[in-house]
Protein backbone atom coordinates (compact mmCIF):
# COMPACT_ATOMS: atom_id res chain seq x y z
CA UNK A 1 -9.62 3.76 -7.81
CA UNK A 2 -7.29 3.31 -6.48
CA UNK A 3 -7.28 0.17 -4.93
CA UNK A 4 -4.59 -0.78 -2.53
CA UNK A 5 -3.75 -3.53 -0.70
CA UNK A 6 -1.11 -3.95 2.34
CA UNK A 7 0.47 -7.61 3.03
CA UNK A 8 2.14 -7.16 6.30
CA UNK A 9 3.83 -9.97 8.80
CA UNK A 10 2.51 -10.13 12.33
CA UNK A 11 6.29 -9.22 13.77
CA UNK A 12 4.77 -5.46 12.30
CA UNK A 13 1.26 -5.66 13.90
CA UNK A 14 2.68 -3.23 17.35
CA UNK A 15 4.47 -1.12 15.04
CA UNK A 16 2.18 -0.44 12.16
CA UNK A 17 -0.93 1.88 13.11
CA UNK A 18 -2.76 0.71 10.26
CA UNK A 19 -5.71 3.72 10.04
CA UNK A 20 -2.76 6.04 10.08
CA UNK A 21 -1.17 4.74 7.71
CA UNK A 22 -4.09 4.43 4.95
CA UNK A 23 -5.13 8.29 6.18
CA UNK A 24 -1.59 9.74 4.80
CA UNK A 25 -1.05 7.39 1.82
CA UNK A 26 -4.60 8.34 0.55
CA UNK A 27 -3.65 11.73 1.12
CA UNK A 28 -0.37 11.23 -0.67
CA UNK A 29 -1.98 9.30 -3.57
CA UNK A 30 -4.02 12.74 -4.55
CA UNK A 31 -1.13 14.72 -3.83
CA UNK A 32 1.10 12.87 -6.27
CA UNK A 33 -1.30 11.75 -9.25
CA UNK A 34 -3.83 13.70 -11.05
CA UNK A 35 -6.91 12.31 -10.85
CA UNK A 36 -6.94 10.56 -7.85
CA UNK A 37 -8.68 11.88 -4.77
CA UNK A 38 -8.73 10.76 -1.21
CA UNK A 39 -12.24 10.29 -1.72
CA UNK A 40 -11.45 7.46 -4.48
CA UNK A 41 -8.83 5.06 -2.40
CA UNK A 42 -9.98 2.60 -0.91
CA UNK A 43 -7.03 0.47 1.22
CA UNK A 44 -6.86 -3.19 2.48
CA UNK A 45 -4.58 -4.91 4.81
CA UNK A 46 -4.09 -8.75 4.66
CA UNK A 47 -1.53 -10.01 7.42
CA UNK A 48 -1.10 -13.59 6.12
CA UNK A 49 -0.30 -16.69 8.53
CA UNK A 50 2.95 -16.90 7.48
CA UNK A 51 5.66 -15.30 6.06
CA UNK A 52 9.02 -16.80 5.27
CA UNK A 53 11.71 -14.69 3.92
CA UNK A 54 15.50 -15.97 3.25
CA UNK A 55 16.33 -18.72 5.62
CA UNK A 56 13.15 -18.06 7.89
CA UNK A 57 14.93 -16.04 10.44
CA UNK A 58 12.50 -14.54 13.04
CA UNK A 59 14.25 -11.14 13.05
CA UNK A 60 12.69 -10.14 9.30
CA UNK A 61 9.27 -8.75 8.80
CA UNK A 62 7.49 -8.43 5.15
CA UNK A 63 5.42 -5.45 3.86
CA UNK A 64 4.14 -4.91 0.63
CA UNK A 65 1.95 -1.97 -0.57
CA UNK A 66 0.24 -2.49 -4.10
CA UNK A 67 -1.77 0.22 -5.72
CA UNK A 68 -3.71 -0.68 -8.94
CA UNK A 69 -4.91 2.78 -10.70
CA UNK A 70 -6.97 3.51 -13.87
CA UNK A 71 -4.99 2.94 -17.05
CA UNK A 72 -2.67 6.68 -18.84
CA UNK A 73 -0.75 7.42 -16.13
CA UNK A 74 3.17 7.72 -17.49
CA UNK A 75 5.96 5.13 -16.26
CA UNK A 76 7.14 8.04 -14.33
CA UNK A 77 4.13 9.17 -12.80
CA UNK A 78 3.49 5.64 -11.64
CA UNK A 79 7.46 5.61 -10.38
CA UNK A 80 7.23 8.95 -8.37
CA UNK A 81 4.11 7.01 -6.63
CA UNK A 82 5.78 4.18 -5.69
CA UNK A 83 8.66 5.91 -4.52
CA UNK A 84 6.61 7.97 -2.36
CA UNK A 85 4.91 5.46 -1.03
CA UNK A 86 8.03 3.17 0.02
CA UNK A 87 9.29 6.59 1.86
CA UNK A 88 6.37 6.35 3.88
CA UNK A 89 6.09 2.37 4.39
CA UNK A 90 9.43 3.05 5.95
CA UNK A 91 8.28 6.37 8.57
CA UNK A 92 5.44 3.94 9.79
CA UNK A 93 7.86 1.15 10.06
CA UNK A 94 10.84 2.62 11.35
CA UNK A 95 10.45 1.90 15.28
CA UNK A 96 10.40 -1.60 14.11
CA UNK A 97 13.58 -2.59 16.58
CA UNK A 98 15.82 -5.90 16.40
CA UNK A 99 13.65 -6.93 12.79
CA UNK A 100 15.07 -6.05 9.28
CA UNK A 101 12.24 -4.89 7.48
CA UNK A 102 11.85 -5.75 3.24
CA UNK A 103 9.40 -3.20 2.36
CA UNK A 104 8.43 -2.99 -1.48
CA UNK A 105 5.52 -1.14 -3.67
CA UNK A 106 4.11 -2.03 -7.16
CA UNK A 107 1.81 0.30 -9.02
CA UNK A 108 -0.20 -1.01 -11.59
CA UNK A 109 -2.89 -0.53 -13.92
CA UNK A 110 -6.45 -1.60 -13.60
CA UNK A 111 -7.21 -3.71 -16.39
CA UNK A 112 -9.91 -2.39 -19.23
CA UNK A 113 -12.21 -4.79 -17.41
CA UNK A 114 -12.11 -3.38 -14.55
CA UNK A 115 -15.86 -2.24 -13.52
CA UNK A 116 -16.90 -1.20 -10.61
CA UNK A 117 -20.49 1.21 -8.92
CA UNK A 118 -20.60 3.27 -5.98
CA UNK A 119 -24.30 3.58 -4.52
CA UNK A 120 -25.70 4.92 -1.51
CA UNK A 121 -27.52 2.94 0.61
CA UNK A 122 -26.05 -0.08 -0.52
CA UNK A 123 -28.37 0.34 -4.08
């Protein structure tokens, strides 16, 4: 925890330096929530086939960051996160020239079924 996951459009795959980017939001993530370490986040990126946003124009690009954390944190907490993070979707997309980026962020809870074991080893 937490688990994040970046959808991103291909007109972002030059611009986005994907490592970097997980790096500093795990390190933001423990900066901004109690609890959470870098040690814990685990990130994702999914660049689907297609995107399609408004009336398909090639000049917009898609990113969307969503974190899912353990369950207590306060509607505020979870705001200040998401805020954060959009502030940085936006630095790592900014050189992004001739597209209009829609960048968003949703922070959620894990669910009460949500399991999971960490072994070394692969035990």
């Amino acid at each position: 925890m937490p688990h994040i996951l970046v959808e991103y459009d291909r007109a972002l795959q030059e611009v986005l330096d994907r490592r970097r980017f997980a790096l500093e939001l795990h390190a933001l993530a423990a900066r901004t929530v109690d609890g959470i370490t870098v040690e814990s986040c685990k990130t994702r990126f999914r660049c689907p086939e297609e995107v399609v946003i408004a009336h398909g124009d090639a000049q917009h690009a898609l990113i969307h960051v969503e974190l899912a954390i353990l369950p207590g944190r306060t509607p505020q907490t979870r705001s200040a996160l998401g805020a954060a993070v959009l502030q940085l979707v936006r630095r790592h997309t900014a050189s992004a020239s001739g597209i209009t980026v829609h960048a968003s962020v949703d922070v959620r809870e894990l669910t009460a079924a949500y399991a999971k074991h960490v072994a070394a080893d692969g035990r």
